[in-house]
Protein backbone atom coordinates (compact mmCIF):
# COMPACT_ATOMS: atom_id res chain seq x y z
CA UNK A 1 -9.84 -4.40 17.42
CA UNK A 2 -7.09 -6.44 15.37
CA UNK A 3 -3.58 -5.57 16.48
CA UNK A 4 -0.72 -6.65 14.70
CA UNK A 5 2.89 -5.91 15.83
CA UNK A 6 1.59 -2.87 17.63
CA UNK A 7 -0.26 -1.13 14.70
CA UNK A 8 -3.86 -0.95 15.06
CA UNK A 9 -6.34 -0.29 12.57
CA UNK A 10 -6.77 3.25 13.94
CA UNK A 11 -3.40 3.16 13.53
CA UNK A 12 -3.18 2.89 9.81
CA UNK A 13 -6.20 4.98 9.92
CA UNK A 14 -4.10 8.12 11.25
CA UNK A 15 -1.56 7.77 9.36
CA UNK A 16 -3.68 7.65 5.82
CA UNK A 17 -5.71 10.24 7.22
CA UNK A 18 -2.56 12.62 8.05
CA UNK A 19 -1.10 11.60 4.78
CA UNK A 20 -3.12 13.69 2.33
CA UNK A 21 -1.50 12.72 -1.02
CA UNK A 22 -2.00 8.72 0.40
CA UNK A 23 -5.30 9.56 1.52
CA UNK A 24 -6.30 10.88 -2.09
CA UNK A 25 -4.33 7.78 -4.02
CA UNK A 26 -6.39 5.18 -1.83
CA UNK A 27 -9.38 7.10 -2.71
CA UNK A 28 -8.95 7.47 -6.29
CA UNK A 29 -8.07 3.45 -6.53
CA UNK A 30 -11.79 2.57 -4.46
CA UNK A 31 -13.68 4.69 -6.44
CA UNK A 32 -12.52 2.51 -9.37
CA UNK A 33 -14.80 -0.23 -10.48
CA UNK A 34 -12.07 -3.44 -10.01
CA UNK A 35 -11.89 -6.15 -7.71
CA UNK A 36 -9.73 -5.63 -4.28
CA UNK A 37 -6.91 -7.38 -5.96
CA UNK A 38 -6.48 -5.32 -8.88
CA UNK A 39 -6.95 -2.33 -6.20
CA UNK A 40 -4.48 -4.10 -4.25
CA UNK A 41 -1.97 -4.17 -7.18
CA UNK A 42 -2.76 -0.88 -8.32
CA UNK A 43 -2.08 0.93 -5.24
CA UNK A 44 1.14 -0.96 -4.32
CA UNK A 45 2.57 0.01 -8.13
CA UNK A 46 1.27 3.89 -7.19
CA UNK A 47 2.54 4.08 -3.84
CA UNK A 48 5.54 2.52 -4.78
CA UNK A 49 6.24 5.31 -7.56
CA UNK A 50 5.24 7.76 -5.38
CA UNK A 51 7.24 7.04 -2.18
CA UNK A 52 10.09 6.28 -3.97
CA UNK A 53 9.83 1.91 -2.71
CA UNK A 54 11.62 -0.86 -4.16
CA UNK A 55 9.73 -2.99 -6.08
CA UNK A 56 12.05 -5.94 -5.19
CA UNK A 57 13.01 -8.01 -2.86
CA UNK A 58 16.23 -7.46 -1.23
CA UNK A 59 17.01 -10.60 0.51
CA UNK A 60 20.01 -12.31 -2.20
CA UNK A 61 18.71 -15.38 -0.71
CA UNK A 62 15.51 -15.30 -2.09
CA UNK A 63 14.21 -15.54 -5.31
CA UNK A 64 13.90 -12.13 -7.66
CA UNK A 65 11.00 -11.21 -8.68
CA UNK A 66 9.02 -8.12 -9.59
CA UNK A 67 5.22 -7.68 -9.10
């Protein structure tokens, strides 16, 4: 299994899985007929209204920019 920084896929798994409002988001988005990066972008723009998460980037030494 792929492990990055500790989280493991069954990880992520859990947590989507005990997360039933992000569990039904990420399963309205795949049932959609677009590619994985419009999915992609879709679900970061949803979760990000949903959870409340900046859009931006916070370092002041990095560009600004909004996706």
């Amino acid at each position: 299994m792929e492990k990055h920084n500790d989280l493991t896929n069954n990880t992520i798994q859990d947590w989507i899985n005990s997360d039933k409002k992000l569990s039904r988001i990420l399963t309205e988005i795949e049932t959609l007929a677009k590619s994985e990066e419009e999915q992609a972008l879709m679900a970061f723009h949803r979760l990000s209204d949903e959870y409340n998460l900046p859009r931006y980037r916070t370092n002041p030494f990095v560009w600004w920019f909004k996706i």
